[in-house]
N, C-alpha and C. Protein backbone atom coordinates (compact mmCIF):
# COMPACT_ATOMS: atom_id res chain seq x y z
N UNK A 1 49.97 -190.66 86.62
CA UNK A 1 49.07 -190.26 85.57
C UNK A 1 47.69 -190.81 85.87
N UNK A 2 46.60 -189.81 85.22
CA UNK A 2 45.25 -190.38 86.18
C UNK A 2 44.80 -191.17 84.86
N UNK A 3 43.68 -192.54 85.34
CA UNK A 3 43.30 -193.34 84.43
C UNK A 3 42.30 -192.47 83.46
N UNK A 4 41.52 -191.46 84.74
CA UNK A 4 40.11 -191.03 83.96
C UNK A 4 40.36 -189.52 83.99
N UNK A 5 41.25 -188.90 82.97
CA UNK A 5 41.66 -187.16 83.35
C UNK A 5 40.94 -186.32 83.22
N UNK A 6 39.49 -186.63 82.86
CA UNK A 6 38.21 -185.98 82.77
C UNK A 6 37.48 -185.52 81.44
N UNK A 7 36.72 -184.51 81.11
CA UNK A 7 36.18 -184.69 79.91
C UNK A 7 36.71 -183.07 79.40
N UNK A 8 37.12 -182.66 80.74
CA UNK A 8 37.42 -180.58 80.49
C UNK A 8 38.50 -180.98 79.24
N UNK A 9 38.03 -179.73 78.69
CA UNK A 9 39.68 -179.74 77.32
C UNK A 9 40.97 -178.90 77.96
N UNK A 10 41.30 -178.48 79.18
CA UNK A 10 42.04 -178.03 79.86
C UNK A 10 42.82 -179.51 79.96
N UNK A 11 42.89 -180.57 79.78
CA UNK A 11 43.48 -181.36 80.43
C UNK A 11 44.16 -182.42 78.74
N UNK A 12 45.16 -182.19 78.46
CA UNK A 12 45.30 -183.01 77.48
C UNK A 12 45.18 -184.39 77.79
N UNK A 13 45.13 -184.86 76.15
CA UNK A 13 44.48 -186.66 76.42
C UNK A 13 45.83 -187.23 75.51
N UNK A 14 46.88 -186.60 75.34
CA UNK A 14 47.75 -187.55 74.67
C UNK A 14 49.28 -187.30 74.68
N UNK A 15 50.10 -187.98 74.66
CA UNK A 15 51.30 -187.84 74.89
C UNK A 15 51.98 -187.24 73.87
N UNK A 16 52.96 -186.23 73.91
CA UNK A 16 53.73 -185.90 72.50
C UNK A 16 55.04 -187.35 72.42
N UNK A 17 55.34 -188.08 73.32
CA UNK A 17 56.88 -188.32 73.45
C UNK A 17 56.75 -189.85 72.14
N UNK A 18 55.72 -190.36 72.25
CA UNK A 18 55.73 -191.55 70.84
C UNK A 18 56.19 -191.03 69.61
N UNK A 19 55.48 -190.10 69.34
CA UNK A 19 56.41 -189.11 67.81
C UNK A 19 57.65 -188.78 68.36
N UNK A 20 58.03 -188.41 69.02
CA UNK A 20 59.79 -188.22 68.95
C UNK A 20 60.37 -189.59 69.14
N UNK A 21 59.89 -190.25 70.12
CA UNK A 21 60.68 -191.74 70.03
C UNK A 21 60.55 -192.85 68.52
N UNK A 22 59.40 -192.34 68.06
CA UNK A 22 59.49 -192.75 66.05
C UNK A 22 60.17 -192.02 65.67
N UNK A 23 60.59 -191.26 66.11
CA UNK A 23 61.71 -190.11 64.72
C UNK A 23 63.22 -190.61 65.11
N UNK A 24 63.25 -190.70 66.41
CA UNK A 24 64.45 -190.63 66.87
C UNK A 24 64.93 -191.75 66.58
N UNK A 25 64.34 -193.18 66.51
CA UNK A 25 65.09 -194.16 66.18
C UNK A 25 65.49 -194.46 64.91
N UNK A 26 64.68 -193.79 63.77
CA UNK A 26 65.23 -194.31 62.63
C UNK A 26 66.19 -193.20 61.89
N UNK A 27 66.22 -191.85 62.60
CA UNK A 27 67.61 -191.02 62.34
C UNK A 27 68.01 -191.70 63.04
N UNK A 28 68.45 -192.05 64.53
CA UNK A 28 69.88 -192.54 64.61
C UNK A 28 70.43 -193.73 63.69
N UNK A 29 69.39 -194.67 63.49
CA UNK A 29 69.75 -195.37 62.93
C UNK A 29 70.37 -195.62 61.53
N UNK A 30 69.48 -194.46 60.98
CA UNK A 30 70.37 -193.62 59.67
C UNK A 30 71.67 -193.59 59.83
N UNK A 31 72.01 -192.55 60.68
CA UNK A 31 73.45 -192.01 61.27
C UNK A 31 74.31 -193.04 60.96
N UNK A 32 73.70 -194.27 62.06
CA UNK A 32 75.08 -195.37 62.17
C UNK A 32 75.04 -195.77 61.04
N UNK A 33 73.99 -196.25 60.47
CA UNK A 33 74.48 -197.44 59.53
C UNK A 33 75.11 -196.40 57.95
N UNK A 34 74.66 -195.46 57.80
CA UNK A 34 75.09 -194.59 57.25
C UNK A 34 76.72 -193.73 57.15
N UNK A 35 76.93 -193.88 58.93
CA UNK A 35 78.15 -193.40 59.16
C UNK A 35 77.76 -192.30 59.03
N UNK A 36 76.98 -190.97 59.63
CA UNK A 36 76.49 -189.72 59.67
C UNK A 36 77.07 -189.18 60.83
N UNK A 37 77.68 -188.76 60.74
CA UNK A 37 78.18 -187.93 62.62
C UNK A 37 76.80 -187.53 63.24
N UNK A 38 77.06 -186.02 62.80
CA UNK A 38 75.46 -185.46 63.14
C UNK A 38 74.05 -186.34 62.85
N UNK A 39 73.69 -186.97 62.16
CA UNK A 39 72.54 -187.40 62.20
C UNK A 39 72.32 -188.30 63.43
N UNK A 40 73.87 -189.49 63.58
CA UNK A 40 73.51 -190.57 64.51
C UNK A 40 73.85 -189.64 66.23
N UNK A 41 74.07 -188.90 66.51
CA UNK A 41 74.21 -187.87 67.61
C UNK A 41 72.67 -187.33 67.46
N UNK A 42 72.43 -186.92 67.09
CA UNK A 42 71.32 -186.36 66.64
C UNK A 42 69.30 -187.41 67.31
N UNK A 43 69.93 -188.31 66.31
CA UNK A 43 69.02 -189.46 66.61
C UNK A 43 69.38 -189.91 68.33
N UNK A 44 70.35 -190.07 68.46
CA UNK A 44 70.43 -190.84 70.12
C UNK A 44 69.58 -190.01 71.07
N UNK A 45 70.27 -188.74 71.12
CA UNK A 45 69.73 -187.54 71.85
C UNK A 45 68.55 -187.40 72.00
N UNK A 46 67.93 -187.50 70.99
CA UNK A 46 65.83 -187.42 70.42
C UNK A 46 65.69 -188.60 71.05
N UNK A 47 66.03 -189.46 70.77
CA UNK A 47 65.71 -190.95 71.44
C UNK A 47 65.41 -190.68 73.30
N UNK A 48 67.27 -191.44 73.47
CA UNK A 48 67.19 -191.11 75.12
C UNK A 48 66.23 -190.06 75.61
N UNK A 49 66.08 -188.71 75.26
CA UNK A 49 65.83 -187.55 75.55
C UNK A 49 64.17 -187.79 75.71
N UNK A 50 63.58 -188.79 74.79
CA UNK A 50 62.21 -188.41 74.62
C UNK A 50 61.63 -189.71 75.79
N UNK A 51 62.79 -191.04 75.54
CA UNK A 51 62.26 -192.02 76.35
C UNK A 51 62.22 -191.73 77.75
N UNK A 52 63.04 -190.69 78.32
CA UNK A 52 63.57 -190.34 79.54
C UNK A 52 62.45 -189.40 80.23
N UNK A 53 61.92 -188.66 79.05
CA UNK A 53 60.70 -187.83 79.67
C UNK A 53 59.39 -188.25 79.25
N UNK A 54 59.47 -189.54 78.62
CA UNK A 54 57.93 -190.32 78.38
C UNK A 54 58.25 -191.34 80.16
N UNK A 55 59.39 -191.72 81.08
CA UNK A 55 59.24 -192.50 82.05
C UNK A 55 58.82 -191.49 83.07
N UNK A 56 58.96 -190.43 82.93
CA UNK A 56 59.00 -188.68 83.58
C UNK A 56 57.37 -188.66 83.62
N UNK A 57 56.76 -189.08 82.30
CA UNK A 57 55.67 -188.67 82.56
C UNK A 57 54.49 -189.78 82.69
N UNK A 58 54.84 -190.76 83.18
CA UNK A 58 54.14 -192.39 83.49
C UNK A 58 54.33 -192.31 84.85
N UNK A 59 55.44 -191.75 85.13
CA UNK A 59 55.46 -191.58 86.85
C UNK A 59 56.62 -192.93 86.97
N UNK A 60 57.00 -193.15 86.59
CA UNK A 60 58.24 -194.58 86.83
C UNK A 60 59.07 -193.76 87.64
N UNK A 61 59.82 -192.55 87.27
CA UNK A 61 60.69 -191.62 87.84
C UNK A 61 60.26 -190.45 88.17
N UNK A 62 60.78 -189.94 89.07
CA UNK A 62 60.48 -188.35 89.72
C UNK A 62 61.38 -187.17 88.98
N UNK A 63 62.36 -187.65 87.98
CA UNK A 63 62.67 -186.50 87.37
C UNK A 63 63.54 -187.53 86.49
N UNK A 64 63.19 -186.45 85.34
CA UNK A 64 63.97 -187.37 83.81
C UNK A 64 65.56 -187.25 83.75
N UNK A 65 66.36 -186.50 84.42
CA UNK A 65 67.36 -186.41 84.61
C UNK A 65 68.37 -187.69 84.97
N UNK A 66 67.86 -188.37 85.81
CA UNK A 66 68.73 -189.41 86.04
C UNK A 66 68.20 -190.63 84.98
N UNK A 67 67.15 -190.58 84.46
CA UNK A 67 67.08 -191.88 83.28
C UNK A 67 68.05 -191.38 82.58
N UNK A 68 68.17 -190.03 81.98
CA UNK A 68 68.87 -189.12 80.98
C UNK A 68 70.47 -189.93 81.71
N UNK A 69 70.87 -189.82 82.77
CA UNK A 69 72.64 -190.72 83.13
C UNK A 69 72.16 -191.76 82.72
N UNK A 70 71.64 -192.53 83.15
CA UNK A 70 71.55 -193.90 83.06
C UNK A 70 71.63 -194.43 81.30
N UNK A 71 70.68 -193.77 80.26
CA UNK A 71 71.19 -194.02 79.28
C UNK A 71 72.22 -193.20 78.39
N UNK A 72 72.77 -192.48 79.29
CA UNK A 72 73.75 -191.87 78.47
C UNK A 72 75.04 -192.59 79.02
N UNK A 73 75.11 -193.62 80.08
CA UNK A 73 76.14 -194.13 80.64
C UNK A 73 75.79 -195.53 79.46
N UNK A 74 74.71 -195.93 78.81
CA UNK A 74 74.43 -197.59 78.41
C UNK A 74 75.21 -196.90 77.21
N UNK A 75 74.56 -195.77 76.49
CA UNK A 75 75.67 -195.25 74.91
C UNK A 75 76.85 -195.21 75.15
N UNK A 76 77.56 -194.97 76.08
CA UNK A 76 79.00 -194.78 76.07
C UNK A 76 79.61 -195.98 76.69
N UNK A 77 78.99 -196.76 77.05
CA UNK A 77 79.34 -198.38 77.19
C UNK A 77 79.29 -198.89 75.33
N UNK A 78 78.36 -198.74 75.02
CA UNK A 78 78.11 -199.72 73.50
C UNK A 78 79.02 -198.63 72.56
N UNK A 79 79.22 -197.26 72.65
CA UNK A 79 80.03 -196.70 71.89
C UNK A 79 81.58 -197.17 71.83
N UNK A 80 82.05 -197.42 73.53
CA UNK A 80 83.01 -197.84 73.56
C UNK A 80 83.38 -199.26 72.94
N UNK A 81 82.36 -200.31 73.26
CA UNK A 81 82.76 -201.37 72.32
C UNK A 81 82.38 -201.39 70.91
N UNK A 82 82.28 -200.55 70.25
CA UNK A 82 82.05 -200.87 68.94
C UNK A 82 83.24 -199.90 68.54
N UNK A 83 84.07 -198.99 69.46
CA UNK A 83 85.27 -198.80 68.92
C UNK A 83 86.24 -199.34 69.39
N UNK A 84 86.48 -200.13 70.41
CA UNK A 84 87.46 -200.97 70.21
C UNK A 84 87.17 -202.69 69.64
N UNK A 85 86.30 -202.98 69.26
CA UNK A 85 86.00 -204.15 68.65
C UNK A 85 86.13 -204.05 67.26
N UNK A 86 85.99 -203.22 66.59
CA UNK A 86 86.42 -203.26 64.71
C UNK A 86 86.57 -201.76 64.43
N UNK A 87 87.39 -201.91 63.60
CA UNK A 87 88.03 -200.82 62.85
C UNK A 87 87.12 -199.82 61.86
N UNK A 88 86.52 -200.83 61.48
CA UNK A 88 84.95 -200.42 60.40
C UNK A 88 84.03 -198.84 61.26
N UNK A 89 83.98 -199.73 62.83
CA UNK A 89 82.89 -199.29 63.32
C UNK A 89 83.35 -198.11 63.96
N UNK A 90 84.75 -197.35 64.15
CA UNK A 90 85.56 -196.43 64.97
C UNK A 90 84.52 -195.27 64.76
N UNK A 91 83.99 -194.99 63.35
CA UNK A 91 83.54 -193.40 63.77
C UNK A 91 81.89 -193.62 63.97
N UNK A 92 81.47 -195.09 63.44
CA UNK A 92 80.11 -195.00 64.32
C UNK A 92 79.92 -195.30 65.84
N UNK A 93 80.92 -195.71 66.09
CA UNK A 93 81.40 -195.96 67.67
C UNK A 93 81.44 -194.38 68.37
N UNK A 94 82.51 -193.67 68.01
CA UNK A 94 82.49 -192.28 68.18
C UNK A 94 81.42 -191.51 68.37
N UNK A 95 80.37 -191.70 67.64
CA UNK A 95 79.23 -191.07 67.00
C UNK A 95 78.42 -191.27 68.59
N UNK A 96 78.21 -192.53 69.06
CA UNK A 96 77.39 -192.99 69.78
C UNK A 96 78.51 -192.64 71.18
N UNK A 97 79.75 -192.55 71.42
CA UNK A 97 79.76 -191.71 72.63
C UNK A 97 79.74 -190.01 72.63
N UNK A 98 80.17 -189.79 71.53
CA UNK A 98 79.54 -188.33 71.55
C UNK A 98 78.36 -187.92 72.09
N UNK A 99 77.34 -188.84 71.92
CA UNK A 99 75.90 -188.37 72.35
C UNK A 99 75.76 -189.20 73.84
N UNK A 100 76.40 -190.00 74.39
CA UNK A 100 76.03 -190.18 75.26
C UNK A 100 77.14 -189.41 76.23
N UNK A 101 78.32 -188.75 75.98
CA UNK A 101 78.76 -188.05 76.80
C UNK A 101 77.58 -186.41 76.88
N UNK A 102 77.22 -186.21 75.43
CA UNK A 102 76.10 -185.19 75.81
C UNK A 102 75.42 -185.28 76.32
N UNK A 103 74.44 -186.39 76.34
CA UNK A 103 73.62 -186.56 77.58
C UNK A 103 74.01 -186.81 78.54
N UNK A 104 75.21 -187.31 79.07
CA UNK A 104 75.42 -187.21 80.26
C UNK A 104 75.65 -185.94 80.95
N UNK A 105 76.32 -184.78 80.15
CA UNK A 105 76.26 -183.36 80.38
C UNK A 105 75.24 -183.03 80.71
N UNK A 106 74.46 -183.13 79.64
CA UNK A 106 73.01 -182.77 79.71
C UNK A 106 72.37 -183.07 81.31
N UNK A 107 72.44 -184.31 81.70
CA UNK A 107 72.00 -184.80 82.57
C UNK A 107 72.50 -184.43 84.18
N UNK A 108 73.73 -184.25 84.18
CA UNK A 108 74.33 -183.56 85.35
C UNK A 108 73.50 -181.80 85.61
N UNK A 109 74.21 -181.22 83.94
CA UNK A 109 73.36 -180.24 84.39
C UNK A 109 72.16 -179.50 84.69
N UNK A 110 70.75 -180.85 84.14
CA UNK A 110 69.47 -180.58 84.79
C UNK A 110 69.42 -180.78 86.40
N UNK A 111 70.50 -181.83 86.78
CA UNK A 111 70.07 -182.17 87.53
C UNK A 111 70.64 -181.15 88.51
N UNK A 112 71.49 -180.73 88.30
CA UNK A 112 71.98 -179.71 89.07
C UNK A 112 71.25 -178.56 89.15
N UNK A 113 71.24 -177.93 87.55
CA UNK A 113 70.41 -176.47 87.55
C UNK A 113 69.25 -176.12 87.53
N UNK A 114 68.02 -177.43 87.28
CA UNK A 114 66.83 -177.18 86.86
C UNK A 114 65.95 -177.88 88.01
N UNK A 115 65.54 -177.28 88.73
CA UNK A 115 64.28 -177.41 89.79
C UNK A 115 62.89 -176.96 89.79
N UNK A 116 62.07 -177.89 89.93
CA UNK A 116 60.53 -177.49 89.71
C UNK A 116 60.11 -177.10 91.33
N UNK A 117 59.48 -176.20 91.52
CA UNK A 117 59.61 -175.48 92.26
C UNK A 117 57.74 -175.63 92.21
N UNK A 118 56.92 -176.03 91.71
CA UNK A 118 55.44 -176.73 91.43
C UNK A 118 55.06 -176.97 92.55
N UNK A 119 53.98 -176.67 93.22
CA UNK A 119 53.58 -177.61 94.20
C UNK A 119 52.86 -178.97 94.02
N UNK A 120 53.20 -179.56 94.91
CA UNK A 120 52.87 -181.18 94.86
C UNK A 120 51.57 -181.26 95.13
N UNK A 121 50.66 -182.18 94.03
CA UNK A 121 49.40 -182.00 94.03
C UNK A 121 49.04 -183.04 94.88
């Protein structure tokens, strides 16, 4: 990303991915503490999804796809222990590998099907 992207209005000056990563954390967080299926699936997805293409677009990574495994492998680690660690937590546990087995779907199949084909500037 360039420091100085110029003054043309062809060139946006701001990121969309901070508003989805504010939305996304406090639906999921709804979800769980709520016990919401859909909302806390919902929230993870917006989350991972937005943090994965805000590192996409800082340049940390060359394609958001594999942040997209990487935290969809950390949700289905913490999903798994919060369903086998208490009984309470089984369907917010659930909740949180549901979405990280989606993103991991998700994530196989960008990485598989979706190619930028852009030339390299």
């Amino acid at each position: 990303m360039d420091e100085q992207p110029g003054l043309s209005e062809q060139y946006r000056m701001a990121s969309p991915w901070p508003i989805f990563i504010a939305l996304g954390i406090p639906i999921a967080e709804l979800g769980i503490l709520f016990d919401l299926f859909p909302l806390a699936v919902g929230g993870l997805i917006l989350f991972s999804g937005s943090v994965s293409g805000m590192l996409q677009e800082t340049g940390y990574v060359e394609s958001p796809w594999r942040a997209v495994g990487v935290l969809a492998v950390v949700l289905v680690v913490v999903g798994v222990g919060f369903v086998v660690t208490d009984l309470r937590l089984v369907t917010r546990g659930y909740a949180i590998v549901v979405a990280g087995a989606l993103l991991l779907l998700g994530a196989v199949a960008g990485e598989l099907f979706v190619h930028d084909d852009a030339p390299a500037v």
